[in-house]
Protein backbone atom coordinates (compact mmCIF):
# COMPACT_ATOMS: atom_id res chain seq x y z
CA UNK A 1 33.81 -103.45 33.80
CA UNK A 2 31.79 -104.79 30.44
CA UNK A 3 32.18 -102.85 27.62
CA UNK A 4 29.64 -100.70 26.42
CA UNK A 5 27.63 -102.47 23.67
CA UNK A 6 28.22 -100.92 20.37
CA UNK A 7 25.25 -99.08 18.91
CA UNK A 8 23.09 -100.07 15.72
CA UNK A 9 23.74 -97.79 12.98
CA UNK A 10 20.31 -97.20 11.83
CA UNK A 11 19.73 -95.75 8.26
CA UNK A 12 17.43 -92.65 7.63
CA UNK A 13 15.93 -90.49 5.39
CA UNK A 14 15.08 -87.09 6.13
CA UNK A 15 11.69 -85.88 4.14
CA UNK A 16 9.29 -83.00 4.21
CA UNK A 17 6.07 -82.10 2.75
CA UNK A 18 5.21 -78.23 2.96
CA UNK A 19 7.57 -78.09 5.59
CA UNK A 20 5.98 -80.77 8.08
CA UNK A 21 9.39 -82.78 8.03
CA UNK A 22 9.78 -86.62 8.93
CA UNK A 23 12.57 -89.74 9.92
CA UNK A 24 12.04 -92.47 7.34
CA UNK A 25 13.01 -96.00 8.01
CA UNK A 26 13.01 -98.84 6.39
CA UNK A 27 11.23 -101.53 8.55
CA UNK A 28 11.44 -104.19 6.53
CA UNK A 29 15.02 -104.87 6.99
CA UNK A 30 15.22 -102.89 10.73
CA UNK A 31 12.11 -104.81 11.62
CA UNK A 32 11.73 -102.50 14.92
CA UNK A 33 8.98 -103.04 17.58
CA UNK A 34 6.49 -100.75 18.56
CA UNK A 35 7.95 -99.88 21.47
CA UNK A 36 11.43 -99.47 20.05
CA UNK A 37 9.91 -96.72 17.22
CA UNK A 38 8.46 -95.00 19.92
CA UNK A 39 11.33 -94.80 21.74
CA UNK A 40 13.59 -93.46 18.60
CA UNK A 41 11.02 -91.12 17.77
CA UNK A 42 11.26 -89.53 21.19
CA UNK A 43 15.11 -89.85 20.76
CA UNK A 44 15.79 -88.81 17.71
CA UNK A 45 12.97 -86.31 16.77
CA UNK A 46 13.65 -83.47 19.12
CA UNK A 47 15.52 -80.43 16.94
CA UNK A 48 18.06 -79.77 19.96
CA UNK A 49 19.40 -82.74 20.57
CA UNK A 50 18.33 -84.89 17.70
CA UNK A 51 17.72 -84.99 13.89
CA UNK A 52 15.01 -83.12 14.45
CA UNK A 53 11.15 -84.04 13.06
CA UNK A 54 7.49 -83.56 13.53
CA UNK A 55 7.62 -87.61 13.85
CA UNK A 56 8.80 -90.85 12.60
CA UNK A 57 7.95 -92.77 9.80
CA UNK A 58 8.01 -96.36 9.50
CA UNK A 59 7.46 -98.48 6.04
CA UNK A 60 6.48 -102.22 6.74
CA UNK A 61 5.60 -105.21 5.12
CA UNK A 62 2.31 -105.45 4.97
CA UNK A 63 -0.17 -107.21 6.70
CA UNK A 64 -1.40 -110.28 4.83
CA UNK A 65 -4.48 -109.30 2.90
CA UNK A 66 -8.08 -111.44 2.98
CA UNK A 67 -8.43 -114.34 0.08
CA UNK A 68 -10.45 -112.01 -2.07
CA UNK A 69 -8.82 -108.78 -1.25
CA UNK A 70 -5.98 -107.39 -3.04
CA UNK A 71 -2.91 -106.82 -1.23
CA UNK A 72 -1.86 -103.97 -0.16
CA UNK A 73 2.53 -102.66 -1.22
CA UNK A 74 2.91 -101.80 2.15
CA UNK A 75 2.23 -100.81 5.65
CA UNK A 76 2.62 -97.16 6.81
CA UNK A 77 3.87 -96.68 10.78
CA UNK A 78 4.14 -93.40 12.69
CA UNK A 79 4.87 -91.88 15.86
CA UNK A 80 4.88 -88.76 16.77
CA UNK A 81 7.63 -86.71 18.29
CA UNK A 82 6.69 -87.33 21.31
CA UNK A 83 6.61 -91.02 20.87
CA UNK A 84 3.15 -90.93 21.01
CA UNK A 85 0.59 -93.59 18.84
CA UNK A 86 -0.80 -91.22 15.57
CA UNK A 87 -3.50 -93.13 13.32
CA UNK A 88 -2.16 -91.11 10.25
CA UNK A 89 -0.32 -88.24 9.15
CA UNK A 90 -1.24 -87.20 5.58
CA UNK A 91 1.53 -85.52 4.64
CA UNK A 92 3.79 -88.42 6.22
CA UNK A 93 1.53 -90.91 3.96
CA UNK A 94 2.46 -88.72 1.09
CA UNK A 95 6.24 -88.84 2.04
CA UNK A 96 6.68 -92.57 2.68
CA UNK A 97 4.58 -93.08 -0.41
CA UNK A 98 7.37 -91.48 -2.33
CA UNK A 99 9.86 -93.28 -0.21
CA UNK A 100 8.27 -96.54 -1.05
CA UNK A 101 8.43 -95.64 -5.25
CA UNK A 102 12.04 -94.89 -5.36
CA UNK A 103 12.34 -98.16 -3.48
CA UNK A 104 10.69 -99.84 -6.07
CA UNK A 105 6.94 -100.45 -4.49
CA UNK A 106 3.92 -100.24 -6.17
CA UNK A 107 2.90 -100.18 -10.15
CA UNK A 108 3.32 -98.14 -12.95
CA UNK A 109 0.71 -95.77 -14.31
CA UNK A 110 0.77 -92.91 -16.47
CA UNK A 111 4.33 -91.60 -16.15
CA UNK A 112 3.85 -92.19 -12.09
CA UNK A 113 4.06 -94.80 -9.49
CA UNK A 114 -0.19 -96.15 -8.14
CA UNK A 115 0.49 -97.25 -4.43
CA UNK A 116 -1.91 -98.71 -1.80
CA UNK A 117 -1.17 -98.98 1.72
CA UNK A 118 -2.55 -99.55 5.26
CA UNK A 119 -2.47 -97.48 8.27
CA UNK A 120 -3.82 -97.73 11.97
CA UNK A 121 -6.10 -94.98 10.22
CA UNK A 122 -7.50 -97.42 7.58
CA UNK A 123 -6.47 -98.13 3.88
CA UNK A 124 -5.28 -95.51 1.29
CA UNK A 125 -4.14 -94.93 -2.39
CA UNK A 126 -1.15 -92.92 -3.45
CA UNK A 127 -0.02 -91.36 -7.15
CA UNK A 128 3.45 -90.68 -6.95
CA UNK A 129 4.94 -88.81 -10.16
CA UNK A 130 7.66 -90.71 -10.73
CA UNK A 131 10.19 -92.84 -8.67
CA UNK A 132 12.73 -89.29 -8.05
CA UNK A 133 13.31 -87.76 -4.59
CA UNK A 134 10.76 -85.20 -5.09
CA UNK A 135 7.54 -83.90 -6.81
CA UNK A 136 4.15 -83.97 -5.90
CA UNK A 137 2.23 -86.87 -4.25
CA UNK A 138 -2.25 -87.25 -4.14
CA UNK A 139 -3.36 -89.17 -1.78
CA UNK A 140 -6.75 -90.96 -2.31
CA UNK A 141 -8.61 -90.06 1.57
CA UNK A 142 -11.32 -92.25 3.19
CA UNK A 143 -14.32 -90.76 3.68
CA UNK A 144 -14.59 -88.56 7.29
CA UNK A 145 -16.45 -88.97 9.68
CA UNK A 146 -17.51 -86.77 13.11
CA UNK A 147 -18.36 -83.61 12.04
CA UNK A 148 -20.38 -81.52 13.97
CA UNK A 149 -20.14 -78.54 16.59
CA UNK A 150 -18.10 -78.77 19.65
CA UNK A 151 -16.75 -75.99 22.08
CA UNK A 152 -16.09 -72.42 22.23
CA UNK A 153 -17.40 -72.09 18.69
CA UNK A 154 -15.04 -75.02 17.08
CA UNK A 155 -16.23 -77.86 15.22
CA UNK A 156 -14.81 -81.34 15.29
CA UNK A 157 -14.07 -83.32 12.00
CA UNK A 158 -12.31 -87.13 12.10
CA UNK A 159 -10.02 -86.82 8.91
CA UNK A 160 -7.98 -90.04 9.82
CA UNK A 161 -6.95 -88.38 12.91
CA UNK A 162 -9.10 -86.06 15.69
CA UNK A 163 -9.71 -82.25 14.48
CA UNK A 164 -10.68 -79.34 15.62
CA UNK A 165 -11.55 -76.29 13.31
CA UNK A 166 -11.46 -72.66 14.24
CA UNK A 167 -12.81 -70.07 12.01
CA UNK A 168 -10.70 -66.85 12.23
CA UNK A 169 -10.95 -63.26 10.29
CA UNK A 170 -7.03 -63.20 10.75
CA UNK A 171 -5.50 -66.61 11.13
CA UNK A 172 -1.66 -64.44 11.47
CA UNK A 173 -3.23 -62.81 14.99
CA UNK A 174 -4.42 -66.57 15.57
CA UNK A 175 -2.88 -66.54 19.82
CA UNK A 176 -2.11 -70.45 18.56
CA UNK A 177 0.86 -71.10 21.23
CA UNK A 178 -1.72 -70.10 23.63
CA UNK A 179 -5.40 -71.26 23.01
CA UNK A 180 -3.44 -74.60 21.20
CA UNK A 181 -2.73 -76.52 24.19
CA UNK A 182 -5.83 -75.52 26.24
CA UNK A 183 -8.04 -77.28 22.95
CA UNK A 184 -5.97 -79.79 22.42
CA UNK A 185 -6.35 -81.23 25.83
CA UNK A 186 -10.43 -80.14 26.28
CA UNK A 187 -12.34 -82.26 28.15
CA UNK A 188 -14.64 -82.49 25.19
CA UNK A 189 -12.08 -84.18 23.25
CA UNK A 190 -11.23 -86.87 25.27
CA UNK A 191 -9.36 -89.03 25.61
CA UNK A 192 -7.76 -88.86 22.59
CA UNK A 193 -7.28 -85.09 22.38
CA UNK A 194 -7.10 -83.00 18.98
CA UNK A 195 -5.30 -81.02 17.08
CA UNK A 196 -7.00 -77.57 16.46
CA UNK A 197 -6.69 -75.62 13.39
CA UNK A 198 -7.43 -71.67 12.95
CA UNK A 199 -9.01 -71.02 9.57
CA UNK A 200 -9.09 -68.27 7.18
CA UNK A 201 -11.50 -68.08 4.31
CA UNK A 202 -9.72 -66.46 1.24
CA UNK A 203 -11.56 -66.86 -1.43
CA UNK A 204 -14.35 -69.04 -2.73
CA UNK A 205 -11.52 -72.40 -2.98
CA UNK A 206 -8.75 -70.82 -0.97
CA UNK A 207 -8.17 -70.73 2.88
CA UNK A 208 -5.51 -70.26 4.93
CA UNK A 209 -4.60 -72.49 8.10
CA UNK A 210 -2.13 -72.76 10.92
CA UNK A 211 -2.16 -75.77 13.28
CA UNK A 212 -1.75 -77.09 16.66
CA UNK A 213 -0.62 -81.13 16.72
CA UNK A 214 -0.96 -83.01 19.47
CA UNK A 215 1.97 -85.43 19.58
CA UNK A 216 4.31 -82.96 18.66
CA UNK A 217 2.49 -80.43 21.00
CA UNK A 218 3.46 -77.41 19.13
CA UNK A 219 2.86 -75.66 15.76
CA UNK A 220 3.95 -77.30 12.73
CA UNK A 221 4.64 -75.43 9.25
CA UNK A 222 1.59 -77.86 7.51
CA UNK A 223 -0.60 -80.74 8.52
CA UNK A 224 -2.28 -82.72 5.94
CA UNK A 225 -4.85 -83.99 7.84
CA UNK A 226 -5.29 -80.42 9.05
CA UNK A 227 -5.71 -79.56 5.54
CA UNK A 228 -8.91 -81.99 4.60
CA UNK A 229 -10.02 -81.37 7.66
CA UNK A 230 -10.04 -77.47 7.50
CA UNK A 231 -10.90 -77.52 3.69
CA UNK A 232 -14.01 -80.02 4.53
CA UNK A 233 -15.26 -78.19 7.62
CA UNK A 234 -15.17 -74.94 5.75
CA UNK A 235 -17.08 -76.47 2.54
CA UNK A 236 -19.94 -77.89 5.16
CA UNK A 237 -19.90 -75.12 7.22
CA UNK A 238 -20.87 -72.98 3.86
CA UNK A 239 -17.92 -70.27 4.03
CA UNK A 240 -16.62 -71.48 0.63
CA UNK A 241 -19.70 -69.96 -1.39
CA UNK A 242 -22.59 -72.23 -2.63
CA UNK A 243 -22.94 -75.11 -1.00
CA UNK A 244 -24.48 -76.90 -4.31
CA UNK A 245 -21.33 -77.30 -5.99
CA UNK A 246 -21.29 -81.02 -6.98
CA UNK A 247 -16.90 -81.01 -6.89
CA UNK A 248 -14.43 -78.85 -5.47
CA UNK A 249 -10.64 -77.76 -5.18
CA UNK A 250 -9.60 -75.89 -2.17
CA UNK A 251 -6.08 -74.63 -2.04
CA UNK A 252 -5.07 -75.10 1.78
CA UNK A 253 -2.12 -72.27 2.70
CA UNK A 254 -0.56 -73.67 5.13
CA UNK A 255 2.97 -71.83 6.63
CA UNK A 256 5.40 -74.03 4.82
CA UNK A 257 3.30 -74.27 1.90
CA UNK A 258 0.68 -74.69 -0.41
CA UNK A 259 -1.68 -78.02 -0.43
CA UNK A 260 -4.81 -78.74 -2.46
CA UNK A 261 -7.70 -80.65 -1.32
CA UNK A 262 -10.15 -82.28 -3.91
CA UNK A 263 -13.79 -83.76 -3.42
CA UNK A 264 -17.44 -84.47 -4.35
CA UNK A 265 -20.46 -83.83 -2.38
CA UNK A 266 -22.98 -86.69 -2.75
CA UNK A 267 -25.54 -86.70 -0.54
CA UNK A 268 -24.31 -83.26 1.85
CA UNK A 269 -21.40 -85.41 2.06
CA UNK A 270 -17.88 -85.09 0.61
CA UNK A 271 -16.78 -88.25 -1.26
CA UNK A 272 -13.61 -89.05 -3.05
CA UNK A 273 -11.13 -86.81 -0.97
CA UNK A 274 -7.83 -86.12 -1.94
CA UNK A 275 -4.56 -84.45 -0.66
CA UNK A 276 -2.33 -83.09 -3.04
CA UNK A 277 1.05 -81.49 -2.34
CA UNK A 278 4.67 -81.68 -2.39
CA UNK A 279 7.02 -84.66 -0.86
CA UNK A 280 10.56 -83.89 -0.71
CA UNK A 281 13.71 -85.95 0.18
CA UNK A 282 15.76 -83.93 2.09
CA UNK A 283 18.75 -85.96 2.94
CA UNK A 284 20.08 -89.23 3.56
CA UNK A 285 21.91 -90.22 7.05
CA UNK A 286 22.45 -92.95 9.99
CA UNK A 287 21.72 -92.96 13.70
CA UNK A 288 23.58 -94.29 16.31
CA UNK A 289 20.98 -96.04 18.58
CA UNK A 290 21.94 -98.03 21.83
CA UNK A 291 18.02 -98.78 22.44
């Protein structure tokens, strides 16, 4: 018989940000496909018989830039739990930006660490405050794009990722094990599907959110994402007060915490969005992996 081929001990770190909790590897040195990040995502992710995450974070190299653009300090990957291909994860993007200051990325500014970085969701900015295991992250957000009605009285919004916004008078009675699935897999949001989030209007900057992700197919205890794009669907759909207001804060309460999302309307349009929030380093580990 041949031996069994020893496995790759594959360093981690565990990290969470308002509870939505990730695997972060190193790429650079791992230098794992694709495929093979898929595949430890759907091994490894699973909270029965894994580490247990919402996904799996991956920080590259990144790509090389144009002549006259600058160049970016890395390149953000991510797969969901279920393996599955996710354009970005804000709170992920606000983990791995962390992850990538205490390993010595980015530039210096004001007591904090300025970071840019690509995604398969486009290019984004980072202020990390400091190079520690924890404390809070902003994330600079492109603009969004897609908004507009869509069924049984939801409205989509593309925040970096697909979304779906639900307005609720009681977001706790929200039936979101049941009513998730059957949105996130509407015909009217193929084929990419959605998540869906149920929103609560709480005040004049305050809402309240739970939400559905597709990729992990379940609820999760924040989505960042979710966040802009419950904050920015409420703000155009004119349930945070006058609509006139040139900027705005909105505190998003999400289960496993508290997020803030910033912006300016120019035009009827929000401009220069951000995510603010907590990124925490959990712990430190290896995997055994036998791809």
């Amino acid at each position: 018989m041949t031996p069994d081929r020893p496995p790759l001990i594959v360093p981690f770190t565990k990290m969470n940000g308002a509870g939505n909790d990730f695997l972060v590897l190193d790429n650079r040195f791992l230098r794992f496909s694709d495929g093979e990040l898929a595949a430890l995502a759907r091994r490894f992710c699973p909270r029965r018989t894994g580490a247990g995450a919402d996904g799996l974070l991956a920080l590259d190299e990144p790509a090389q830039a144009a002549e006259d653009a600058p160049e970016p300090d890395f390149r953000m990957r991510y797969r969901n739990a279920d393996g599955s291909l996710a354009t970005m994860c804000g709170n992920g993007a606000r983990c791995l930006a962390r992850f990538a200051a205490r390993a010595g990325l980015g530039t210096a500014a004001d007591g904090g660490v300025a970071l840019a970085f690509d995604t398969d969701g486009g290019r984004y900015r980072a202020e990390v405050d400091g190079r520690g295991a924890s404390g809070p992250v902003r994330l600079a957000v492109p603009p969004a794009r897609d908004y507009g009605p869509s069924v049984d009285g939801a409205v989509r919004i593309w925040t970096g990722t697909e979304h779906a916004v639900v307005f609720t008078d009681d977001v706790a009675g929200a039936d979101v094990e049941g009513e998730g699935p059957r949105l996130r897999g509407h015909p009217a949001f193929a084929p990419a599907g959605t998540n869906v989030n149920w929103v609560q209007v709480a005040g004049p900057d305050r809402v309240r959110v739970r939400t559905f992700e597709k990729g992990v197919e379940a609820e999760t205890l924040a989505c960042g994402t979710g966040a802009v794009a419950s904050a920015l669907a409420a703000s155009l759909g004119g349930h945070l007060g006058p609509a006139g207001r040139e900027r705005q804060s909105v505190a998003v309460e999400m289960t496993g915490g508290t997020l803030e999302v910033g912006f300016r309307m120019a035009d009827g349009a929000p401009a220069e969005i951000t995510l603010a929030g907590p990124a925490e380093t959990v712990y430190e580990g290896t995997l055994e992996w036998r791809g």
